[in-house]
C-alpha atoms as a PDB file:
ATOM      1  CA  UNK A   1      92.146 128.347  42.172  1.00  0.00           C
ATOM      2  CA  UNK A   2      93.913 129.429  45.237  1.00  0.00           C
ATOM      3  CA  UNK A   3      94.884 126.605  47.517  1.00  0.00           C
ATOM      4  CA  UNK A   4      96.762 127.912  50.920  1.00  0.00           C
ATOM      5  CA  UNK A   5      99.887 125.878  51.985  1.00  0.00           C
ATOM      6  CA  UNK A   6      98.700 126.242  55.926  1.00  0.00           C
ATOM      7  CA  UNK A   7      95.804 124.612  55.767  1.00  0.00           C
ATOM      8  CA  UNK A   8      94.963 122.191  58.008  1.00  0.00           C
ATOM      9  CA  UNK A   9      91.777 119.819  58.084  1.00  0.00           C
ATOM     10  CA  UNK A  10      91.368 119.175  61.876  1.00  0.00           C
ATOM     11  CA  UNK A  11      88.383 117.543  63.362  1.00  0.00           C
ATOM     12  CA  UNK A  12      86.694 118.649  66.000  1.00  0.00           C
ATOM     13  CA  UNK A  13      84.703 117.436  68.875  1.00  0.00           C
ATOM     14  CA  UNK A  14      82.229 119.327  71.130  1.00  0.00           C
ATOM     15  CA  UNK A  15      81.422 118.997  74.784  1.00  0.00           C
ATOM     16  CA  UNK A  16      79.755 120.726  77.763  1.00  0.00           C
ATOM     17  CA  UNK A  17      81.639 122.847  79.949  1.00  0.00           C
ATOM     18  CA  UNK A  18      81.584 120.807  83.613  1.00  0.00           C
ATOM     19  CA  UNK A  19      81.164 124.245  85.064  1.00  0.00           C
ATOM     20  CA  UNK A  20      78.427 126.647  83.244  1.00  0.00           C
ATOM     21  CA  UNK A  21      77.009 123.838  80.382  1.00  0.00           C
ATOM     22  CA  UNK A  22      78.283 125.866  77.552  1.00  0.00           C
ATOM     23  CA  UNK A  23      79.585 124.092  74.348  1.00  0.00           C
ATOM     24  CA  UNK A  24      82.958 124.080  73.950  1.00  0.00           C
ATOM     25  CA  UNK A  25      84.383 122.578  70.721  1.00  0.00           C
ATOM     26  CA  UNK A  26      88.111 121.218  70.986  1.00  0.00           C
ATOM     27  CA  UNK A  27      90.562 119.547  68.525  1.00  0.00           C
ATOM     28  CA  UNK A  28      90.034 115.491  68.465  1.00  0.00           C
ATOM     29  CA  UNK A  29      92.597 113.875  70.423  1.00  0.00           C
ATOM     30  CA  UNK A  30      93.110 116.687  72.386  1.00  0.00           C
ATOM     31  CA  UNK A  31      94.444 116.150  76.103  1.00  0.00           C
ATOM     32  CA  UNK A  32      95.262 118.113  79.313  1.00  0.00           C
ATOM     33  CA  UNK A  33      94.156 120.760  80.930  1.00  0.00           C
ATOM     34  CA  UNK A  34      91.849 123.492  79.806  1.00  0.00           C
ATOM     35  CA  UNK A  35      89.706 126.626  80.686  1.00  0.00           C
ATOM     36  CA  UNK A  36      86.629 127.499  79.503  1.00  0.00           C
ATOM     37  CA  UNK A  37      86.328 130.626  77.530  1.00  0.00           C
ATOM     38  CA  UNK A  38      83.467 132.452  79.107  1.00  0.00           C
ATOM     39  CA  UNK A  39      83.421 131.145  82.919  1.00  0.00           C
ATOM     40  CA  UNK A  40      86.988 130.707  82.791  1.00  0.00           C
ATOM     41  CA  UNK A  41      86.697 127.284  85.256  1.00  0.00           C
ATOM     42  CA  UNK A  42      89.146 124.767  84.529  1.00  0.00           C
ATOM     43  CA  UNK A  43      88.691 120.812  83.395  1.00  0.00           C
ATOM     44  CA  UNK A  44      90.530 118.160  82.361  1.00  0.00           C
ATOM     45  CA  UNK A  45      89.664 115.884  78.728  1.00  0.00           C
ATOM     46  CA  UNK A  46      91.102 113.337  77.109  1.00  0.00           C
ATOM     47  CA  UNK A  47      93.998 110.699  77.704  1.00  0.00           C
ATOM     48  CA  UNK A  48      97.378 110.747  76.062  1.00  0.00           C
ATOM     49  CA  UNK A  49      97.929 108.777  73.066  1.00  0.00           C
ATOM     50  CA  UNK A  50      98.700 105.143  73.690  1.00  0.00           C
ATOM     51  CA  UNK A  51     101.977 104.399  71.700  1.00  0.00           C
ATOM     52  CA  UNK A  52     102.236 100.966  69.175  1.00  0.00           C
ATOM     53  CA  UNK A  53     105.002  99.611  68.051  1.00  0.00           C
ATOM     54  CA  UNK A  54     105.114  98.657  64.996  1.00  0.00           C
ATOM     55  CA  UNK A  55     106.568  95.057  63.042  1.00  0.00           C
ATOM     56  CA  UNK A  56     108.990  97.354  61.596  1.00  0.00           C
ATOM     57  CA  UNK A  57     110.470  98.872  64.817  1.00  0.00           C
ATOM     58  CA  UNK A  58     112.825  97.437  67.538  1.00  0.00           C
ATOM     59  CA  UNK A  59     112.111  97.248  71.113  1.00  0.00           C
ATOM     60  CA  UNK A  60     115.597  97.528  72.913  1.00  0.00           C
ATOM     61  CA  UNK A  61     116.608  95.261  75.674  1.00  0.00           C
ATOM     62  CA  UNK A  62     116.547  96.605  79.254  1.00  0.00           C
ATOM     63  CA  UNK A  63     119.676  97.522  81.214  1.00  0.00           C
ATOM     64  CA  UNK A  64     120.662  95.396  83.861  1.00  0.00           C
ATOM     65  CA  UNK A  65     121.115  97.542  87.425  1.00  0.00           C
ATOM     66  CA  UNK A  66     124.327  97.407  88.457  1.00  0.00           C
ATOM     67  CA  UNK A  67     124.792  96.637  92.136  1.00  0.00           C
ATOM     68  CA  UNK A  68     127.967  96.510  94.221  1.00  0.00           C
ATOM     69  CA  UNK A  69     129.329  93.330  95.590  1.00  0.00           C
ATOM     70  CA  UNK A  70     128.591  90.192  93.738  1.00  0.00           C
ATOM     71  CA  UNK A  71     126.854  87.540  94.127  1.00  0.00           C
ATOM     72  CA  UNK A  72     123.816  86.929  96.417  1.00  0.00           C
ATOM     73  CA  UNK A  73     123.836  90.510  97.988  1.00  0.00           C
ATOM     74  CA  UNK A  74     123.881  92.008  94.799  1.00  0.00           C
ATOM     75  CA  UNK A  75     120.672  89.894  93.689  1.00  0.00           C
ATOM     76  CA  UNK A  76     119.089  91.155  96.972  1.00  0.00           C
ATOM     77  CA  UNK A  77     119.819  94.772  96.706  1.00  0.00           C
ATOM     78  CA  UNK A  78     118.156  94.330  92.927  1.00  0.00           C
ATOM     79  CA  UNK A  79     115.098  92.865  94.491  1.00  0.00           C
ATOM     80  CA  UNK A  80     114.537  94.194  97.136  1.00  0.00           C
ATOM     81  CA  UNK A  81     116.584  97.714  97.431  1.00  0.00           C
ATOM     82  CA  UNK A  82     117.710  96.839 100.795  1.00  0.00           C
ATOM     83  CA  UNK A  83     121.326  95.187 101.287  1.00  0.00           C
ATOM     84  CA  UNK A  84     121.747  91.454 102.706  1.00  0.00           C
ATOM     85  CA  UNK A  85     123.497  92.909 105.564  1.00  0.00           C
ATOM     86  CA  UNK A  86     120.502  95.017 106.820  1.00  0.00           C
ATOM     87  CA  UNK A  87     117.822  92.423 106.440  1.00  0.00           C
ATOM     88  CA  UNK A  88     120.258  90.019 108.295  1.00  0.00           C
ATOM     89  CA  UNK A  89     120.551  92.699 111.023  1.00  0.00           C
ATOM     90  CA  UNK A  90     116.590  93.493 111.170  1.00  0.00           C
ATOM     91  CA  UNK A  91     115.947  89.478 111.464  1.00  0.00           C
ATOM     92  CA  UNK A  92     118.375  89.291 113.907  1.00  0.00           C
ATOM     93  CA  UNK A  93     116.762  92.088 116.050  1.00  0.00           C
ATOM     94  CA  UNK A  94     113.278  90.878 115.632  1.00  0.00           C
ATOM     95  CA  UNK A  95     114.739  87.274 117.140  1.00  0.00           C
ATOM     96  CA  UNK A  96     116.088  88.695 119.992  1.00  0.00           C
ATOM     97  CA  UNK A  97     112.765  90.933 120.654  1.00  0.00           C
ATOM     98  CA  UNK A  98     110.517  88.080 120.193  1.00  0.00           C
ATOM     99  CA  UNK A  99     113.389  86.163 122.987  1.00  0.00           C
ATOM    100  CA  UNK A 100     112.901  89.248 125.213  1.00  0.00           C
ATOM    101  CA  UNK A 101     109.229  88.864 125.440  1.00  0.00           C
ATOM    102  CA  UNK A 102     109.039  85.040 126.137  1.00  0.00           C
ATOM    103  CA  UNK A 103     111.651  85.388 128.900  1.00  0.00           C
ATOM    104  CA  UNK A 104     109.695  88.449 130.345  1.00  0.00           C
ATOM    105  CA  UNK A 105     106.456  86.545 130.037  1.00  0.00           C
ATOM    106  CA  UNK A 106     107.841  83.720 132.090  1.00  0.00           C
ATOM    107  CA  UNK A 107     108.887  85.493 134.919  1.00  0.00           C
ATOM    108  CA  UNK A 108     105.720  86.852 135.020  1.00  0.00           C
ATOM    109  CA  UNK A 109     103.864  83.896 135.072  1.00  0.00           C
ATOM    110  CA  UNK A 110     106.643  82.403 137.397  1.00  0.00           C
ATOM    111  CA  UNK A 111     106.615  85.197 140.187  1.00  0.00           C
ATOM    112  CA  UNK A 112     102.501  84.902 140.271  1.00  0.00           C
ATOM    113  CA  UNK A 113     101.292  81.817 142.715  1.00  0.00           C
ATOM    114  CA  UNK A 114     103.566  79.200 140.917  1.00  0.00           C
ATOM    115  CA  UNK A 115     100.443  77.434 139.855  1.00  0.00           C
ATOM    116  CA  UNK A 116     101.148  77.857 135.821  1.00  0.00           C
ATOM    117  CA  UNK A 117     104.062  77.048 136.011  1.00  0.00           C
END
């Protein structure tokens, strides 16, 4: 009895080329990109394999991002990716826009008849 050290007991699954219909027979579990041996037109099949983790194995913490400064800034740059100093300095621009405009509206309204106001 001859039994071959190489020899590997793969199962296969068939499907229909997207392209020309033909039968194309691929290993199970198989994923990525592929080209059909007689029209040569390309498809995609499958999804990688989800990972488990197992009882046995250890899930390892996550690192903490490191921010310079300390203290509130730091917790905003973490959140946020944008430093306390330039949200300050964007709120503080969008005041004194949103100032601009009322003053500009009201002497508008003011240099009309004088009846709105």
């Amino acid at each position: 009895m001859l039994i071959s050290m190489n020899a590997c007991i793969c199962a296969m699954v068939e499907l229909e080329c997207p392209h020309c219909e033909a039968t194309i027979e691929l290993a199970d579990g198989a994923y990525g990109d592929f080209e059909c041996p007689l029209c040569e037109g390309e498809f995609e099949f499958g999804e990688p394999p989800v990972q488990s983790i197992h009882p046995s194995q250890s899930v390892q913490p996550a690192q903490q991002h490191q921010a310079k400064g300390s203290g509130f800034d730091s917790t905003m740059k973490i959140l946020t990716g944008v430093s306390l100093g330039a949200t300050i300095l964007v709120l503080l621009a969008t005041i004194v826009i949103v100032i601009m405009v009322i003053l500009l509206l009201s002497l508008a309204l003011s240099s009309l008849d004088g009846s709105f106001m």
